[in-house]
C-alpha atoms as a PDB file:
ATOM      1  CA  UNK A   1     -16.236  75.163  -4.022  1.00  0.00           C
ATOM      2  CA  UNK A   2     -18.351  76.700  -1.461  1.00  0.00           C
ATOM      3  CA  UNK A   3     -20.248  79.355  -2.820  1.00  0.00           C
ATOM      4  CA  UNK A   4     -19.278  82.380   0.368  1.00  0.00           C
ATOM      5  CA  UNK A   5     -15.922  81.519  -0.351  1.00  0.00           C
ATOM      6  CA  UNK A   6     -14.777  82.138  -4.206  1.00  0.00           C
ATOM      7  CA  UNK A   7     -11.022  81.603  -3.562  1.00  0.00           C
ATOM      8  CA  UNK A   8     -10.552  79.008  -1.349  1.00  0.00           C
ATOM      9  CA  UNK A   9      -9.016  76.332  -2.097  1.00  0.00           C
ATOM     10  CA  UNK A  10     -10.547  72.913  -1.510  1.00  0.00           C
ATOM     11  CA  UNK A  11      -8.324  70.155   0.526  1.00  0.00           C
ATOM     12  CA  UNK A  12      -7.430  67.563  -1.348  1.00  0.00           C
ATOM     13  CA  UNK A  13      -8.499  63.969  -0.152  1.00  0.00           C
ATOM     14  CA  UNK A  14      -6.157  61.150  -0.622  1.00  0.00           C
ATOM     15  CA  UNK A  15      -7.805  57.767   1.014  1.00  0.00           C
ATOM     16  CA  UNK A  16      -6.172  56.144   3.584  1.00  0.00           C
ATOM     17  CA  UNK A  17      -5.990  52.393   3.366  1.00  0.00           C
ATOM     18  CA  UNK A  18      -8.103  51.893   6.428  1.00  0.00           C
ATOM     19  CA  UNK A  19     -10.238  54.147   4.959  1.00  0.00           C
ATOM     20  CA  UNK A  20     -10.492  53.240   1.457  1.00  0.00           C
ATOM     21  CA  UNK A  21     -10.832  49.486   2.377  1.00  0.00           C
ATOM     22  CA  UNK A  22     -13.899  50.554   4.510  1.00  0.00           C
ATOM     23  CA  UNK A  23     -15.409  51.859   1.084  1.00  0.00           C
ATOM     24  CA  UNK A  24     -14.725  48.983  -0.742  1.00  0.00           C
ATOM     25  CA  UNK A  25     -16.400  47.097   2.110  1.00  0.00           C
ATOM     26  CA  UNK A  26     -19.499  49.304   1.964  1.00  0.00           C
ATOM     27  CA  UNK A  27     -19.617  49.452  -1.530  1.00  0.00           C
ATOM     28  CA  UNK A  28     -19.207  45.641  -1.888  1.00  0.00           C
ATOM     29  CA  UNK A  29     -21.595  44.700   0.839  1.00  0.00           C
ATOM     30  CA  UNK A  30     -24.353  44.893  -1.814  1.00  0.00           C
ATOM     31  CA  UNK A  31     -22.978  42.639  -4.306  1.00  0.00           C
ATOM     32  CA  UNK A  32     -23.528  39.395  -1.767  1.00  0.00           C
ATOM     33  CA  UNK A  33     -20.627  36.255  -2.786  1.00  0.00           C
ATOM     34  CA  UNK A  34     -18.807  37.935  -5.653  1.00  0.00           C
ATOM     35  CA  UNK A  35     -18.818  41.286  -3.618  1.00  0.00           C
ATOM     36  CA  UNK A  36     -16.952  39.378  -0.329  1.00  0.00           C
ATOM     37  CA  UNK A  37     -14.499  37.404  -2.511  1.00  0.00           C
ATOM     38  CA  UNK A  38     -13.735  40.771  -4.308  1.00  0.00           C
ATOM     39  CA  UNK A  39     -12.786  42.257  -0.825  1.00  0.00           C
ATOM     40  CA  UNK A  40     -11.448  39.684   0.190  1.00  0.00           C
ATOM     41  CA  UNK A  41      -8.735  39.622  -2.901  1.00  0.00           C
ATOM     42  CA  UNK A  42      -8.447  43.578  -2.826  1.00  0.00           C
ATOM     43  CA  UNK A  43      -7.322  42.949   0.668  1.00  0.00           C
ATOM     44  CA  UNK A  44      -5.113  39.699   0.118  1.00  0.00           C
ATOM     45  CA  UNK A  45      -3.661  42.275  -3.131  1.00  0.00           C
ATOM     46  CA  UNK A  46      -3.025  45.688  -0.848  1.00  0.00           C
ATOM     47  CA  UNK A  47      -5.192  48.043  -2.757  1.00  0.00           C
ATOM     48  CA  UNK A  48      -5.790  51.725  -1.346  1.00  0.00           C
ATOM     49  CA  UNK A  49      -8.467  51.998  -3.688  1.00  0.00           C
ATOM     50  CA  UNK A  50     -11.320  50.597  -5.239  1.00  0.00           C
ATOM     51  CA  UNK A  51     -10.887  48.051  -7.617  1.00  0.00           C
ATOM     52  CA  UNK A  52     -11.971  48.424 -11.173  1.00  0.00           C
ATOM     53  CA  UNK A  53     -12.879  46.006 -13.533  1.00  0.00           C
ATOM     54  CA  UNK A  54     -10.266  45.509 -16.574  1.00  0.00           C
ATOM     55  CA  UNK A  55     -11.765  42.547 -18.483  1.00  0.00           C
ATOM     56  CA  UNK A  56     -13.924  39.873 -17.192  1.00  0.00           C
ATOM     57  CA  UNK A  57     -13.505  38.768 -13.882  1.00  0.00           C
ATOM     58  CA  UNK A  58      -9.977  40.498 -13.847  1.00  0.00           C
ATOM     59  CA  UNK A  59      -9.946  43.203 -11.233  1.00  0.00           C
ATOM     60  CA  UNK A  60      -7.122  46.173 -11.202  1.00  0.00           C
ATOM     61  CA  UNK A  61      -6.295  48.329  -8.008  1.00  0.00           C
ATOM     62  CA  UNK A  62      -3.185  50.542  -6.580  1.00  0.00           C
ATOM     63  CA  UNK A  63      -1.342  49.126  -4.172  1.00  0.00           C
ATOM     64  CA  UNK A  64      -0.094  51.320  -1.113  1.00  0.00           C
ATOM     65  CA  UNK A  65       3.502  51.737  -2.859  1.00  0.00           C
ATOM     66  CA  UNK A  66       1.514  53.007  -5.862  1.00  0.00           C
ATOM     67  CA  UNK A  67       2.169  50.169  -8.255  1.00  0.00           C
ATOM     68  CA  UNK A  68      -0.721  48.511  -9.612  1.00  0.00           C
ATOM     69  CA  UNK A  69      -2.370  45.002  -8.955  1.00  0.00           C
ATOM     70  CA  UNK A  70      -4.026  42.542 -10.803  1.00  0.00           C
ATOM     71  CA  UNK A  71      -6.179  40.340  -9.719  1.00  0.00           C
ATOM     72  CA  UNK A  72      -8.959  37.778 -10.505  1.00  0.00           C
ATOM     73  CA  UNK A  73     -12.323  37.101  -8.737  1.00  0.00           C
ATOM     74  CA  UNK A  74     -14.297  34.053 -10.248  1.00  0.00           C
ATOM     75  CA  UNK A  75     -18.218  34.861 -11.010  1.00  0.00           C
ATOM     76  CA  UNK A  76     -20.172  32.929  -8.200  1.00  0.00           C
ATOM     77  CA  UNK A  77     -22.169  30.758 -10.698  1.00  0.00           C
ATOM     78  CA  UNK A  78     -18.842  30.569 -12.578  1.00  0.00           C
ATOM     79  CA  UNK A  79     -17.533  27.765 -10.324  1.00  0.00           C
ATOM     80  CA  UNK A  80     -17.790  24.270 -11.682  1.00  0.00           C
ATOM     81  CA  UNK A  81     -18.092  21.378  -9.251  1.00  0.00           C
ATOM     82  CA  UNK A  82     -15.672  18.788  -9.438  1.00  0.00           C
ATOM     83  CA  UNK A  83     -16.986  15.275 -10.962  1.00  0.00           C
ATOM     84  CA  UNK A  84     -17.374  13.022  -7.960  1.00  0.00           C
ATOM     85  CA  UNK A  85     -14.607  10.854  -7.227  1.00  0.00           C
ATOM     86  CA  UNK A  86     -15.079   7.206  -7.347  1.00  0.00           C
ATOM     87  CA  UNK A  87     -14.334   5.065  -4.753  1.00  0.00           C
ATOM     88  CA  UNK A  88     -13.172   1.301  -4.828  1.00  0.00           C
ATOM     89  CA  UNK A  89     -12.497  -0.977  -7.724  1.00  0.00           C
ATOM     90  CA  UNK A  90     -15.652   0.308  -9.749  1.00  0.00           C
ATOM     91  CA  UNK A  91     -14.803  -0.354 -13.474  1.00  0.00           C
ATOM     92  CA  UNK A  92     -16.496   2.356 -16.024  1.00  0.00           C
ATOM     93  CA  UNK A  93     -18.865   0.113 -18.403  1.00  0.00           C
ATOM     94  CA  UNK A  94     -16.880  -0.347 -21.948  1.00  0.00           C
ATOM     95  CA  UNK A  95     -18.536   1.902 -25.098  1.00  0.00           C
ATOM     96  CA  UNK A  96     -20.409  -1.345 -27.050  1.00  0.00           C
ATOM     97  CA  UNK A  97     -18.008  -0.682 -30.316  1.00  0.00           C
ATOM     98  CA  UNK A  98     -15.467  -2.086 -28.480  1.00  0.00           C
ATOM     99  CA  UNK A  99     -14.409  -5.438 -29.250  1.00  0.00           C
ATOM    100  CA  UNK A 100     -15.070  -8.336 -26.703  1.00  0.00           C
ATOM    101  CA  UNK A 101     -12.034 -11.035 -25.928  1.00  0.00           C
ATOM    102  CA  UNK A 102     -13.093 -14.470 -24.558  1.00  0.00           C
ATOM    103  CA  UNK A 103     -11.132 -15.635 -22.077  1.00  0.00           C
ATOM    104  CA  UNK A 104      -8.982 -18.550 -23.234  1.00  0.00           C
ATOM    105  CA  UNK A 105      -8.078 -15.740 -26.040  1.00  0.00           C
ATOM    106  CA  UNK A 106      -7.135 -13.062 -22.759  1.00  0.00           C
ATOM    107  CA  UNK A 107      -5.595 -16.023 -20.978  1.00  0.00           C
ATOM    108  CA  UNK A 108      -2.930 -16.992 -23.900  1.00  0.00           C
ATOM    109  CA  UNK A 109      -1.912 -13.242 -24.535  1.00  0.00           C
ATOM    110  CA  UNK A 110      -0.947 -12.462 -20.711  1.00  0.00           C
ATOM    111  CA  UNK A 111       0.870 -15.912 -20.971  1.00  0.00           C
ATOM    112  CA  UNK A 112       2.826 -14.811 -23.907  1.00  0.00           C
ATOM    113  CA  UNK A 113       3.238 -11.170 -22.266  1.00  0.00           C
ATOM    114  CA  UNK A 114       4.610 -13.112 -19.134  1.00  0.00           C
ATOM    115  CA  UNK A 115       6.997 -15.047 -21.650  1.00  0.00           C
ATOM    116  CA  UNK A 116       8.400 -12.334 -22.607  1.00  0.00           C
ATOM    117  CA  UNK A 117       8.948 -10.667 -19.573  1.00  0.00           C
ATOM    118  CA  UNK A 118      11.008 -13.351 -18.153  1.00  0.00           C
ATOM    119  CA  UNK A 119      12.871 -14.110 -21.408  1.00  0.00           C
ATOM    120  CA  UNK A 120      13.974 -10.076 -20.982  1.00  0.00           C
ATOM    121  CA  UNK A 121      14.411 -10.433 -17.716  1.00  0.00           C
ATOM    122  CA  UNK A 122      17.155 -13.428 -18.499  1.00  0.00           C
ATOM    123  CA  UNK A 123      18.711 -11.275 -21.166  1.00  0.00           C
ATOM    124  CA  UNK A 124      19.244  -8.802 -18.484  1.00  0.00           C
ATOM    125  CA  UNK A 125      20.643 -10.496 -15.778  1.00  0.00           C
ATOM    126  CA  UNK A 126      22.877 -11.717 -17.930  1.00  0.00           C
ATOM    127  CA  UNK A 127      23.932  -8.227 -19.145  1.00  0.00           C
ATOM    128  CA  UNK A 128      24.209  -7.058 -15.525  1.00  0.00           C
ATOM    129  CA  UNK A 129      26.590 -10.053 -14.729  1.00  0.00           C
ATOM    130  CA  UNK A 130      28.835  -9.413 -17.810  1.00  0.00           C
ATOM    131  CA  UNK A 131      29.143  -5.234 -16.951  1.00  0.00           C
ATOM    132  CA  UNK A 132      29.575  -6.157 -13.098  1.00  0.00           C
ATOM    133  CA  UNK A 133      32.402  -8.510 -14.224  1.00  0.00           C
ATOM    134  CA  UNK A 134      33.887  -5.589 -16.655  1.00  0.00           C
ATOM    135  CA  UNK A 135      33.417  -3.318 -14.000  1.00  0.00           C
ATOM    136  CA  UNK A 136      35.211  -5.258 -11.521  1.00  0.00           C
ATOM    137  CA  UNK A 137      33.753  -3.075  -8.281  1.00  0.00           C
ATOM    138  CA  UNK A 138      35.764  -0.248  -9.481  1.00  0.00           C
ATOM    139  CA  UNK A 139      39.121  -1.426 -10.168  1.00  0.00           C
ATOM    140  CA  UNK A 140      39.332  -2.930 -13.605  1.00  0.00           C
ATOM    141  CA  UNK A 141      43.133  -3.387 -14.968  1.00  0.00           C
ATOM    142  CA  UNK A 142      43.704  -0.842 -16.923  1.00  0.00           C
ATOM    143  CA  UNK A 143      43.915  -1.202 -20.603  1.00  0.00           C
ATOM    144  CA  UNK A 144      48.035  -0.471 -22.848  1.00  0.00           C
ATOM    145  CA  UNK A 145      45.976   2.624 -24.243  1.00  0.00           C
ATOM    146  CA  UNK A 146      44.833   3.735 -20.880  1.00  0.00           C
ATOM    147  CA  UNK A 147      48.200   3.560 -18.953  1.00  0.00           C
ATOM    148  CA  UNK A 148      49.754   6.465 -19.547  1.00  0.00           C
ATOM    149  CA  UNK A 149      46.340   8.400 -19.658  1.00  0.00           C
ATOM    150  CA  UNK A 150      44.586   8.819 -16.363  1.00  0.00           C
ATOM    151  CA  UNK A 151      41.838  10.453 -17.578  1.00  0.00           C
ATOM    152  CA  UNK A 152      40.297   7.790 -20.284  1.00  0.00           C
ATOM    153  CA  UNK A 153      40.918   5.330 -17.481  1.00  0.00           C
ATOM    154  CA  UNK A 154      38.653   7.310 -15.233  1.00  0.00           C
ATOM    155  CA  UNK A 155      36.133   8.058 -18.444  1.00  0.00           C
ATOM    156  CA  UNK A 156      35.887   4.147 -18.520  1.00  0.00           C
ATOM    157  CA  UNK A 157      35.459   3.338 -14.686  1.00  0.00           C
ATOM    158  CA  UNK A 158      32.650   5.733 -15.270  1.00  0.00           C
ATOM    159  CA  UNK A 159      31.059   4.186 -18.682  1.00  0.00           C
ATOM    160  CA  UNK A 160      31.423   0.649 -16.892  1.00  0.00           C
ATOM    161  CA  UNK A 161      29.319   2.112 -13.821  1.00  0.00           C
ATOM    162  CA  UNK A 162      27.136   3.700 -15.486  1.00  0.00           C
ATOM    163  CA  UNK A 163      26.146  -0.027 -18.036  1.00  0.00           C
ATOM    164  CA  UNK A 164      26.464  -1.868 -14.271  1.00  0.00           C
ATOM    165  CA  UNK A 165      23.153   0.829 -12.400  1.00  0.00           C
ATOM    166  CA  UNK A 166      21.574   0.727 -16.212  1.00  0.00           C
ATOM    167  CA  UNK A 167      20.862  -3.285 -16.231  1.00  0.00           C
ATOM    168  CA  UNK A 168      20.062  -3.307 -12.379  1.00  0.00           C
ATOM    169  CA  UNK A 169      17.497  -0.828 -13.121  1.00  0.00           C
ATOM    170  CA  UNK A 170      16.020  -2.586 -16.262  1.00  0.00           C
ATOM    171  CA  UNK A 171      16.352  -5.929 -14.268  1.00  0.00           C
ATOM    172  CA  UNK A 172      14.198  -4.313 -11.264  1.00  0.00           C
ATOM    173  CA  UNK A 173      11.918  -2.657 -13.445  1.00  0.00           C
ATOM    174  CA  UNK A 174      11.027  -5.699 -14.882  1.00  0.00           C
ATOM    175  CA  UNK A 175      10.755  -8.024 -11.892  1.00  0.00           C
ATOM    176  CA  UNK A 176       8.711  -5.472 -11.014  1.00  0.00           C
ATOM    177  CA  UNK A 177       6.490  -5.880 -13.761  1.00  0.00           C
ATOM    178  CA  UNK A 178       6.561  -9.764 -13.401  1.00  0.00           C
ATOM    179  CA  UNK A 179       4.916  -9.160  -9.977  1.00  0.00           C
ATOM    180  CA  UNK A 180       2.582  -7.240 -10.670  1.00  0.00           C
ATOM    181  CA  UNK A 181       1.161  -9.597 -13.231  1.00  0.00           C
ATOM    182  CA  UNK A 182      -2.086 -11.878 -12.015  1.00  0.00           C
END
């Protein structure tokens, strides 16, 4: 209150958001990094005001429709670097407690792994032959039960397709694996 004038009223002062984001700027100009990514978010958030710090790095403002916004704004020492990616076929060196495998010993297990890829490979192909032959591209006969019943004919059109894409997955899944072997 101004002291020649006892009953005047004082205007009240609402910030625009031009205005108010100019303050923020000024106030955060000191701060250096933490103060420009802090304006930075207030702006990306749409505060009219100053933002004021809730916990941490966690940052609370009002937003032009009056609601409130939360935001956060990482310390600038805060930010960890990313390890450094490694490029080509470097291996990382084994701890020493591992166990060491000769050769001949490495040799004879990926020959038995192989083994047993193809033998379930075999088993599969032959399982994909028998539900393609049940499945009959679609049309099996139908069975006595399934006659008079369209619906458990359709119910077993749809089991039968379902076996036939089952075993050509598994069989492709596992040629794939064969491949991929040394």
């Amino acid at each position: 209150m101004l002291p020649d004038a006892p009953n005047r009223r004082r205007p009240r002062l609402t910030p625009s958001p031009r205005s108010a984001a100019a303050a923020l700027l000024v106030a955060c100009a000191a701060g250096g990094a933490l103060a420009q990514g802090l304006a930075a978010k207030a702006r990306e958030s749409g505060c009219v005001d100053a933002p004021r710090v809730v916990e941490g790095a966690t940052y609370k403002c009002t937003t032009a429709t009056g609601a409130a916004a939360y935001f956060n704004v990482p310390e600038p020492g805060a930010v960890e670097k990313a390890p450094p990616r490694r490029t080509g076929n470097v291996a990382a060196p084994s701890p020493a407690s591992l166990p060491r495998v000769d050769a001949a010993t490495q040799k004879g297990r990926d020959e038995l792994r192989r083994k047993v890829l193809q033998d379930e490979l075999a088993a599969e192909e032959k399982l994909l032959g028998e539900a393609r032959a049940a499945y009959a591209n679609g049309a099996p006969p139908p069975l006595p039960e399934e006659r008079a019943d369209g619906t458990r004919y359709a119910e077993r059109i749809a089991r039968l397709r379902q076996s036939v894409q089952l075993h050509e997955r598994n069989v492709e899944a596992l040629r794939k694996e064969l491949s991929a072997q040394r």
